[in-house]
N, C-alpha and C. Protein backbone atom coordinates (compact mmCIF):
# COMPACT_ATOMS: atom_id res chain seq x y z
N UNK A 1 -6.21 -6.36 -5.95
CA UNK A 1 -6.73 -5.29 -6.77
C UNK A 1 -5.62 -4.68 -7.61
N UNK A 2 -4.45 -3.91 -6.96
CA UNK A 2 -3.44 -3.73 -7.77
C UNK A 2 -2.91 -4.46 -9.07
N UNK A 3 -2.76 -5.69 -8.62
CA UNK A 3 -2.12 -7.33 -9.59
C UNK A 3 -3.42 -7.21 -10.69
N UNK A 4 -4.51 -6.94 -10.51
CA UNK A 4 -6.15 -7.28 -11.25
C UNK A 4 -5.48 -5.25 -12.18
N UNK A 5 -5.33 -4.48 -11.84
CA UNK A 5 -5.34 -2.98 -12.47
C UNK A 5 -4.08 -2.99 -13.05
N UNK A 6 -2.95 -3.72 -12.81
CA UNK A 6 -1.48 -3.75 -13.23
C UNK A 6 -1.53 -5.20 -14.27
N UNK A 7 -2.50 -5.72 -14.25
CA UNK A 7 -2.06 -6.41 -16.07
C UNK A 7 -3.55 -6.00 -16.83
N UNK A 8 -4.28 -5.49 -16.28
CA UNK A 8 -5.37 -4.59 -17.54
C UNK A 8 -4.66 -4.15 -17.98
N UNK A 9 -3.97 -3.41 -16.88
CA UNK A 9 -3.34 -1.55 -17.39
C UNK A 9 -2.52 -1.90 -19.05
N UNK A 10 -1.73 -3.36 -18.65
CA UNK A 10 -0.75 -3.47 -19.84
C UNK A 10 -1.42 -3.99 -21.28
N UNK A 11 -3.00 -4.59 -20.70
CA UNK A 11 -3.33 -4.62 -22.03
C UNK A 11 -4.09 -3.12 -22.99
N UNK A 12 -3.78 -2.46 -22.56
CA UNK A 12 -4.23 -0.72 -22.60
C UNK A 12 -3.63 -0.67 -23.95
N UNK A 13 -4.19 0.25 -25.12
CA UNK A 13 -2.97 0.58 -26.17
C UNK A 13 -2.30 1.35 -25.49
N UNK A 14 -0.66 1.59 -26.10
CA UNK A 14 0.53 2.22 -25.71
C UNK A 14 0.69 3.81 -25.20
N UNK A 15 -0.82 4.24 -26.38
CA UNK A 15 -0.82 5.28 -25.63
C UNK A 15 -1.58 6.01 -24.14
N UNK A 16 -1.70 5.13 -23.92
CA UNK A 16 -2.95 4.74 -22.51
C UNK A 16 -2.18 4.40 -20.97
N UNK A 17 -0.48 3.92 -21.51
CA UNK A 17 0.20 3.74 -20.19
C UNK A 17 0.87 4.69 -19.87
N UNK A 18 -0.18 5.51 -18.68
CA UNK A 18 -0.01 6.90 -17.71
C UNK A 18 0.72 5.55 -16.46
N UNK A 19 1.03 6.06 -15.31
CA UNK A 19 1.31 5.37 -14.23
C UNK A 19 -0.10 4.91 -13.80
N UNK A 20 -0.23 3.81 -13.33
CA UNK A 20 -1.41 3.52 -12.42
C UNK A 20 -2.10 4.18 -11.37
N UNK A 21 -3.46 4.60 -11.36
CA UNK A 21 -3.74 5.71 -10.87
C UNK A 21 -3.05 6.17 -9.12
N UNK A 22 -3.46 5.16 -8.36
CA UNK A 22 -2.52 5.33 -7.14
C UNK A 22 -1.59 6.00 -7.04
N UNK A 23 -0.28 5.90 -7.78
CA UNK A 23 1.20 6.25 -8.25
C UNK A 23 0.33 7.61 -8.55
N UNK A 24 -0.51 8.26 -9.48
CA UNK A 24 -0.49 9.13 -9.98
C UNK A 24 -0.93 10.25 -9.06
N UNK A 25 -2.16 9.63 -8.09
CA UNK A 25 -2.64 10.56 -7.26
C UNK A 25 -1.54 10.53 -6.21
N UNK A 26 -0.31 9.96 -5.74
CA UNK A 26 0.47 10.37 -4.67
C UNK A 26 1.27 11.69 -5.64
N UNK A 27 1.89 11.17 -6.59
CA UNK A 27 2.37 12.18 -7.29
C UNK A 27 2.24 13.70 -7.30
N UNK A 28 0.73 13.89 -7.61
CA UNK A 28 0.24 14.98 -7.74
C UNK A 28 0.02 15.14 -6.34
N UNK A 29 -0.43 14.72 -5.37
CA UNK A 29 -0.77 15.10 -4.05
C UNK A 29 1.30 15.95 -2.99
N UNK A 30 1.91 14.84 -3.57
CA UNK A 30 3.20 15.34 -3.30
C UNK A 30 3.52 16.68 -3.95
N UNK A 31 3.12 16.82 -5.75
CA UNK A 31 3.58 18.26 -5.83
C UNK A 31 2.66 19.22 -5.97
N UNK A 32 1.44 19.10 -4.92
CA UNK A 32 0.86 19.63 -4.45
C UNK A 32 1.21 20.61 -3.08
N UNK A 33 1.87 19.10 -2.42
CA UNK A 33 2.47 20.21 -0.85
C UNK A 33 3.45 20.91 -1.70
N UNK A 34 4.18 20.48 -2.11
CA UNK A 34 5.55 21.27 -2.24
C UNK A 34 4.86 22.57 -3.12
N UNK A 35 4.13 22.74 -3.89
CA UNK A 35 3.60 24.04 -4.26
C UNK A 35 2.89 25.18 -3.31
N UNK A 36 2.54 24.41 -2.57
CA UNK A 36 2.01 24.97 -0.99
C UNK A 36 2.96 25.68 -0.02
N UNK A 37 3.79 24.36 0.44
CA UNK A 37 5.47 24.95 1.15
C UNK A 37 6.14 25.32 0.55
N UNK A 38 6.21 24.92 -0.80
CA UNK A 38 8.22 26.00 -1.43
C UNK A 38 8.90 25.44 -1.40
N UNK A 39 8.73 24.08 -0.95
CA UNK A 39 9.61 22.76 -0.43
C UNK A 39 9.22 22.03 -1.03
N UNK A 40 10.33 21.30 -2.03
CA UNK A 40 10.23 20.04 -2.88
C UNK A 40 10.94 18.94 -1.90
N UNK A 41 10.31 17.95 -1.60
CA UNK A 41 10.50 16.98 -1.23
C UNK A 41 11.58 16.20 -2.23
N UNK A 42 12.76 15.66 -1.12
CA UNK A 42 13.78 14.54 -1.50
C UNK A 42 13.39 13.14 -1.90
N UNK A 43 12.51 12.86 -2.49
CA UNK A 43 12.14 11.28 -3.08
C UNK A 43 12.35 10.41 -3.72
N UNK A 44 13.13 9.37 -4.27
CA UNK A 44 13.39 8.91 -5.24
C UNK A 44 11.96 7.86 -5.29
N UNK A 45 12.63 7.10 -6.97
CA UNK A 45 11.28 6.04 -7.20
C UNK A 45 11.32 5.51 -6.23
N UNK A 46 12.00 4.94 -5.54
CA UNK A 46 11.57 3.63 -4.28
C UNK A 46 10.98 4.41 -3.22
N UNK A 47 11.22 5.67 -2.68
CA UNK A 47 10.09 6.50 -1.77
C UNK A 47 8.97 6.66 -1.79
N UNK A 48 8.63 6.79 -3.78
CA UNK A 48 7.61 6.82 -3.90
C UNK A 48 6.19 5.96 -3.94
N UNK A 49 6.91 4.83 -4.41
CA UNK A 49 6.72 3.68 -4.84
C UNK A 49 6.13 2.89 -3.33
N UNK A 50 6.99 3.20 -2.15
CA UNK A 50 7.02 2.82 -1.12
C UNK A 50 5.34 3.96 -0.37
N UNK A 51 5.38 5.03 -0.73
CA UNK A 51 4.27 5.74 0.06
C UNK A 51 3.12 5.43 -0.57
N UNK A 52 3.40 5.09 -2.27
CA UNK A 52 1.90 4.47 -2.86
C UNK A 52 1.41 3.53 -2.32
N UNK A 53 2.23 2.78 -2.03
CA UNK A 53 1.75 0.94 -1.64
C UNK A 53 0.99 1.56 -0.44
N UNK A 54 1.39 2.51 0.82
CA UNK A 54 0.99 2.55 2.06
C UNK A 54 -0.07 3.26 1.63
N UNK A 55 -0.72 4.25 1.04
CA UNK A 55 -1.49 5.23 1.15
C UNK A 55 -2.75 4.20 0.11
N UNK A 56 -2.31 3.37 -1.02
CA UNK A 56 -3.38 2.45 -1.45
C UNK A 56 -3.95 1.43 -0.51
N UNK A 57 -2.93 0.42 0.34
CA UNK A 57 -3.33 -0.24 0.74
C UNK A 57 -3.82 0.42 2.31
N UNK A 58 -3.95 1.17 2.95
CA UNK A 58 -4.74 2.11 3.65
C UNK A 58 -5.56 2.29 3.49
N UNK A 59 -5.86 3.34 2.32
CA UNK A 59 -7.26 3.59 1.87
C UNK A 59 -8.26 2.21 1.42
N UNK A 60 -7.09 1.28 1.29
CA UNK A 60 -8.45 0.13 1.06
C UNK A 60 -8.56 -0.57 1.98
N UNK A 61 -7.63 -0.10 3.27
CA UNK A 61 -8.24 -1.16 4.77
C UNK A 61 -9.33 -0.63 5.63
N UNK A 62 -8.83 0.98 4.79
CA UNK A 62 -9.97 1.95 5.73
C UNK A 62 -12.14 1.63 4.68
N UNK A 63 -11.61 1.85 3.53
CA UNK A 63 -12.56 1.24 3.01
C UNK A 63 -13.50 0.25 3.37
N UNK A 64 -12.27 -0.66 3.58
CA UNK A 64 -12.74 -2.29 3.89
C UNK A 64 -13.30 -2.17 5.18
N UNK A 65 -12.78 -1.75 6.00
CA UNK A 65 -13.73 -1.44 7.58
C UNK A 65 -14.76 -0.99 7.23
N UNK A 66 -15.04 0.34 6.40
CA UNK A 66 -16.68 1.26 6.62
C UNK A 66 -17.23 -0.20 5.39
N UNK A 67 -17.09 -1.18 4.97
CA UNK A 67 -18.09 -2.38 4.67
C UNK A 67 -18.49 -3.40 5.10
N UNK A 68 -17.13 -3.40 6.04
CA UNK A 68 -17.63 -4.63 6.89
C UNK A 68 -18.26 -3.86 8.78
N UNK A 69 -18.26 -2.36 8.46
CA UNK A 69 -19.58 -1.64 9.13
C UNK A 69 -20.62 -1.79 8.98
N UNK A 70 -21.04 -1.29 7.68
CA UNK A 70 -22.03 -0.77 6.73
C UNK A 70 -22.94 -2.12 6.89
N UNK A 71 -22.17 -3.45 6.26
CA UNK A 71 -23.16 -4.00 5.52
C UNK A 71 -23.15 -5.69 6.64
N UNK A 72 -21.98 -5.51 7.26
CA UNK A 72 -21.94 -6.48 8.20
C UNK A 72 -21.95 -8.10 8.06
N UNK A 73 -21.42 -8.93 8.76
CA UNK A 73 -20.83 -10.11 8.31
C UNK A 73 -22.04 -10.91 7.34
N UNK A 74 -23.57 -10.97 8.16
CA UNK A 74 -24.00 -11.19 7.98
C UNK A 74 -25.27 -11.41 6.05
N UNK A 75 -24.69 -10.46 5.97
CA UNK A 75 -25.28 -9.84 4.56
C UNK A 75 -24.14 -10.01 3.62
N UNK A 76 -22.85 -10.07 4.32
CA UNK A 76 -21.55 -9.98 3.59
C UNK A 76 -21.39 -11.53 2.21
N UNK A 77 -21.40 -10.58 0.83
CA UNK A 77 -21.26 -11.70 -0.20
C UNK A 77 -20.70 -10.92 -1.07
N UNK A 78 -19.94 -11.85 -2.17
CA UNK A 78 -19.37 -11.17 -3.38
C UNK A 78 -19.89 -10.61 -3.90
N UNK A 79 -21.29 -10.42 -4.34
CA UNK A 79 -21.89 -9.75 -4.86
C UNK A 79 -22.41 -8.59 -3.98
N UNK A 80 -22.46 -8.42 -2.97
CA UNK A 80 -22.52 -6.92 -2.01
C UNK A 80 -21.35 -6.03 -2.01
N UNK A 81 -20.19 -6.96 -1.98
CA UNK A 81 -19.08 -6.74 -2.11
C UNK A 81 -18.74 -6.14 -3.38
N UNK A 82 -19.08 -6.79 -4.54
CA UNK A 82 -19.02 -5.74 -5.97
C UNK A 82 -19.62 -4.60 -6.34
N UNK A 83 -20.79 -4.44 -5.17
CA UNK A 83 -21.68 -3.31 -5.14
C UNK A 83 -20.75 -2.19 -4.51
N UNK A 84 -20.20 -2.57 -3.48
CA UNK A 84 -19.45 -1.50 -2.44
C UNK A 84 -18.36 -1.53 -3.47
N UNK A 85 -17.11 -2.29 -4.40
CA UNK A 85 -16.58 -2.33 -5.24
C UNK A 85 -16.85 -0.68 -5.91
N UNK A 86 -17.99 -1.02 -6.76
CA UNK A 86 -18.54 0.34 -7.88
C UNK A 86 -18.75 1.18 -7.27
N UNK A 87 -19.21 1.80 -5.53
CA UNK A 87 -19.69 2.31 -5.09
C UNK A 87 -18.45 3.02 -4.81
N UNK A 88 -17.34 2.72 -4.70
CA UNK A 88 -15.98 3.06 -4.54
C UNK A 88 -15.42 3.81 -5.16
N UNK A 89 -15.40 3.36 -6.73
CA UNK A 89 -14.88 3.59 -7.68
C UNK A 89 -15.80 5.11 -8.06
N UNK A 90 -16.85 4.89 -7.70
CA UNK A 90 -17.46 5.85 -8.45
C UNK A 90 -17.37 7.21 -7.55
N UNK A 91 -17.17 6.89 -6.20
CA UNK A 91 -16.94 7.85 -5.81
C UNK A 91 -15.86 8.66 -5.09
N UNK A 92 -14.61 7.73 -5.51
CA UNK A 92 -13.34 8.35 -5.94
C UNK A 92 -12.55 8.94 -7.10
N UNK A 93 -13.68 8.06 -8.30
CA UNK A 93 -12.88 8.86 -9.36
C UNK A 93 -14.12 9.89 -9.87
N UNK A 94 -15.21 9.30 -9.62
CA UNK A 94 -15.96 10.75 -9.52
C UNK A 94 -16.08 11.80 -9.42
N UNK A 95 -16.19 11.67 -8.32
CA UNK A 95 -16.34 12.55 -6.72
C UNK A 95 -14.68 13.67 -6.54
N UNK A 96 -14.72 12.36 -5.09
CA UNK A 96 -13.75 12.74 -4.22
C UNK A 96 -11.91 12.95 -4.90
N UNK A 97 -11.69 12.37 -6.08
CA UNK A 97 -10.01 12.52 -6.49
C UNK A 97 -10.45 13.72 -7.04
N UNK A 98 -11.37 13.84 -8.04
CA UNK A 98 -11.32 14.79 -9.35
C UNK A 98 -11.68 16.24 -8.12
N UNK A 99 -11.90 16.26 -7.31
CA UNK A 99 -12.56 17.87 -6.65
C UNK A 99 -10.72 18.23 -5.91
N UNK A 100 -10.40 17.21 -5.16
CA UNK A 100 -8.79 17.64 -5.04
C UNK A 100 -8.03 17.79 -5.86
N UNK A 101 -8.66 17.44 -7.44
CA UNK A 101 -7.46 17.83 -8.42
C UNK A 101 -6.30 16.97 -8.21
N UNK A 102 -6.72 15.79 -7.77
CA UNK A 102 -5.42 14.49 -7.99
C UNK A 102 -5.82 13.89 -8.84
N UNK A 103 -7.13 13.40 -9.71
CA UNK A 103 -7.17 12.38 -10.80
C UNK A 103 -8.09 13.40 -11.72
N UNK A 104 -8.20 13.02 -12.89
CA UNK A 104 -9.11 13.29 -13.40
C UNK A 104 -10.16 12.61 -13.32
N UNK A 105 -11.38 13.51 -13.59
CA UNK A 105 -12.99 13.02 -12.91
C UNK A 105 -12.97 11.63 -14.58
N UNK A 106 -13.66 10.28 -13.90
CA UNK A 106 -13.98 9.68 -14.73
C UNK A 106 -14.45 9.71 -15.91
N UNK A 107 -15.54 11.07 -16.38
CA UNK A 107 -15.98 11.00 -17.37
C UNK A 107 -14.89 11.79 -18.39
N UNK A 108 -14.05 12.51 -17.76
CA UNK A 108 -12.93 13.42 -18.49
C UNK A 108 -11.55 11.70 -18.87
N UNK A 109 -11.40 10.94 -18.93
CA UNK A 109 -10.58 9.44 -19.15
C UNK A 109 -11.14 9.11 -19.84
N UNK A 110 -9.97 8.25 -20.61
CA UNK A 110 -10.58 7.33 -21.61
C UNK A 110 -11.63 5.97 -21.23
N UNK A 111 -12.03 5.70 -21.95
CA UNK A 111 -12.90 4.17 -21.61
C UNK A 111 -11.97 2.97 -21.09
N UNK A 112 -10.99 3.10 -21.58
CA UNK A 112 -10.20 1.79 -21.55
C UNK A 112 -10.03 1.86 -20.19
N UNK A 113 -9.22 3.51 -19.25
CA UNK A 113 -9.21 3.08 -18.25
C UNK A 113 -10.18 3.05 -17.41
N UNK A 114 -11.04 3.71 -17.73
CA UNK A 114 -11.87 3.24 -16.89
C UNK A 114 -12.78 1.98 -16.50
N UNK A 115 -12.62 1.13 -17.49
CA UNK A 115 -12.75 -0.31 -17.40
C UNK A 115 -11.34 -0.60 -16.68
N UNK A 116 -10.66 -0.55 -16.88
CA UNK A 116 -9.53 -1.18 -15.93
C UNK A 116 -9.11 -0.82 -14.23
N UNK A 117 -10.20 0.41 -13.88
CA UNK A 117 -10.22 1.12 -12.63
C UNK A 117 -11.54 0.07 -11.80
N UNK A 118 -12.93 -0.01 -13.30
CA UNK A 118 -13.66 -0.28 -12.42
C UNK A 118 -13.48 -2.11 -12.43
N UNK A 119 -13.13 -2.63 -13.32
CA UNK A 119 -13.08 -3.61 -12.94
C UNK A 119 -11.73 -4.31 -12.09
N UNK A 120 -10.63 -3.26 -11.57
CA UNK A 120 -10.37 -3.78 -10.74
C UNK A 120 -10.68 -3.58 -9.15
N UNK A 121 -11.44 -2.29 -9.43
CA UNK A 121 -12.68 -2.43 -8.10
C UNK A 121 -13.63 -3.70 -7.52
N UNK A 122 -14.00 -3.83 -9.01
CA UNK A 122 -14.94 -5.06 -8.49
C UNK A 122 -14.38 -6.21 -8.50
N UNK A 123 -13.28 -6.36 -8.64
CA UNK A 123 -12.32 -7.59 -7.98
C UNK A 123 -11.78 -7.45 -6.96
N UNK A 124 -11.77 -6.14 -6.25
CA UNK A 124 -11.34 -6.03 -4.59
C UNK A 124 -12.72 -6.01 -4.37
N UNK A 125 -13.71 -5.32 -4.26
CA UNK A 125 -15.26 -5.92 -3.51
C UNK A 125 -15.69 -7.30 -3.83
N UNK A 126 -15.12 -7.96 -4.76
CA UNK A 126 -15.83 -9.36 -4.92
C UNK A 126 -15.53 -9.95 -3.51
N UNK A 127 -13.79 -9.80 -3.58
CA UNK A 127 -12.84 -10.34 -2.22
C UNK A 127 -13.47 -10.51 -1.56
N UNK A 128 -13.43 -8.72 -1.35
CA UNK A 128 -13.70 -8.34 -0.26
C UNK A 128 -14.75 -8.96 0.97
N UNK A 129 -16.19 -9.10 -0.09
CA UNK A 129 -17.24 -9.34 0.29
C UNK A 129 -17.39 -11.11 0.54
N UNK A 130 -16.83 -11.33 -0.20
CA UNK A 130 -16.26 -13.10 0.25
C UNK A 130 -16.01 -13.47 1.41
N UNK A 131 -14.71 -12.60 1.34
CA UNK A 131 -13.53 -12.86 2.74
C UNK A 131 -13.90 -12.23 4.13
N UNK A 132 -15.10 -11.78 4.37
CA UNK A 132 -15.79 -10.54 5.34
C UNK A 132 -15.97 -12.04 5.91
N UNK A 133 -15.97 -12.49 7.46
CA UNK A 133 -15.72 -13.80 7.95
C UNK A 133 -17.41 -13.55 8.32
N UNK A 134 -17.91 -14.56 8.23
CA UNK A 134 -19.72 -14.81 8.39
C UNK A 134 -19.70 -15.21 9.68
N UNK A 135 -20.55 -14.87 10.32
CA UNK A 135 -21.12 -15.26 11.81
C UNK A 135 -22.56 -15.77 11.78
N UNK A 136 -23.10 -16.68 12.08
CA UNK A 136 -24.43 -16.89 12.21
C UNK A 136 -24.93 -16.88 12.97
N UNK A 137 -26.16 -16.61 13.25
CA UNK A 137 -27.15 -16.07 13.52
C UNK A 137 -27.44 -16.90 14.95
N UNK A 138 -27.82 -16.43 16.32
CA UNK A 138 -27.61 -17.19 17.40
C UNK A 138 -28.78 -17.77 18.01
C-alpha cells in the first residue's frame, strides 16, 4: 500500500507534494502531545520515519484482523477486499482522522490526493482479500 501511495504521490503536480498522509498524521499527532504536555519531544527524521512505519503498518494489521473477522476466510476475495479497502479509506479520512484534527476531512483535499489515498486503499484490500488464506467448507 505505501509503495502503491508513494509513486502516485510523485505523479501529483509539485504543488500537491505534502508528506504522505501517515508521516503527516504522526506529525500532527506528535505536536499534538507536546501541546498538551509542554514537552517537545527529541525526534529526528529517522524517529520519525521509524514510528510512521510502526503506527501505519499496525493500523493496517489491526485493520486486517477486524476483515478477516468480519468477512471471514470463506467469503474472502479481492473484490470484498476492495470493498473493506474504500470502507477504510472512507472512514479514516472521513470520519475518524479529520474529528482528531490529524488529516484533513477528504472532501476539504484536493482530488488528486484523494485518488492516490483511495486507490492505494484498494490495492491493500485487493491484497488483502486475496491473501486472507481460504478454508473449505467441511
Amino acid at each position: 500500500m505505501t509503495l502503491v501511495m508513494e509513486g502516485l504521490r510523485a505523479a501529483l503536480p509539485a504543488e500537491q507534494h505534502r508528506r504522505i498522509p501517515p508521516r503527516e498524521v504522526v506529525d500532527r499527532a506528535i505536536d499534538k502531545a507536546a501541546e498538551t504536555t509542554g514537552e517537545r519531544p527529541n525526534l529526528d527524521r529517522s524517529d520519525r520515519l521509524a514510528i510512521t512505519t510502526i503506527v501505519h503498518f499496525g493500523f493496517g494489521a489491526a485493520a486486517g484482523a477486524v476483515y478477516a473477522a468480519t468477512v471471514g476466510s470463506r467469503r474472502s476475495s479481492a473484490l470484498t477486499g476492495v470493498a473493506y479497502g474504500v470502507v477504510v479509506w472512507a472512514l479514516a479520512y472521513g470520519v475518524g482522522l479529520p474529528s482528531l484534527r490529524l488529516h484533513p476531512a477528504a472532501a476539504r483535499d484536493t482530488n488528486d490526493r484523494n485518488e492516490v489515498l483511495l486507490a492505494s486503499h484498494v490495492a491493500w484490500g485487493a491484497v488483502l482479500g486475496a491473501l486472507l488464506p481460504h478454508r473449505h467448507a467441511s
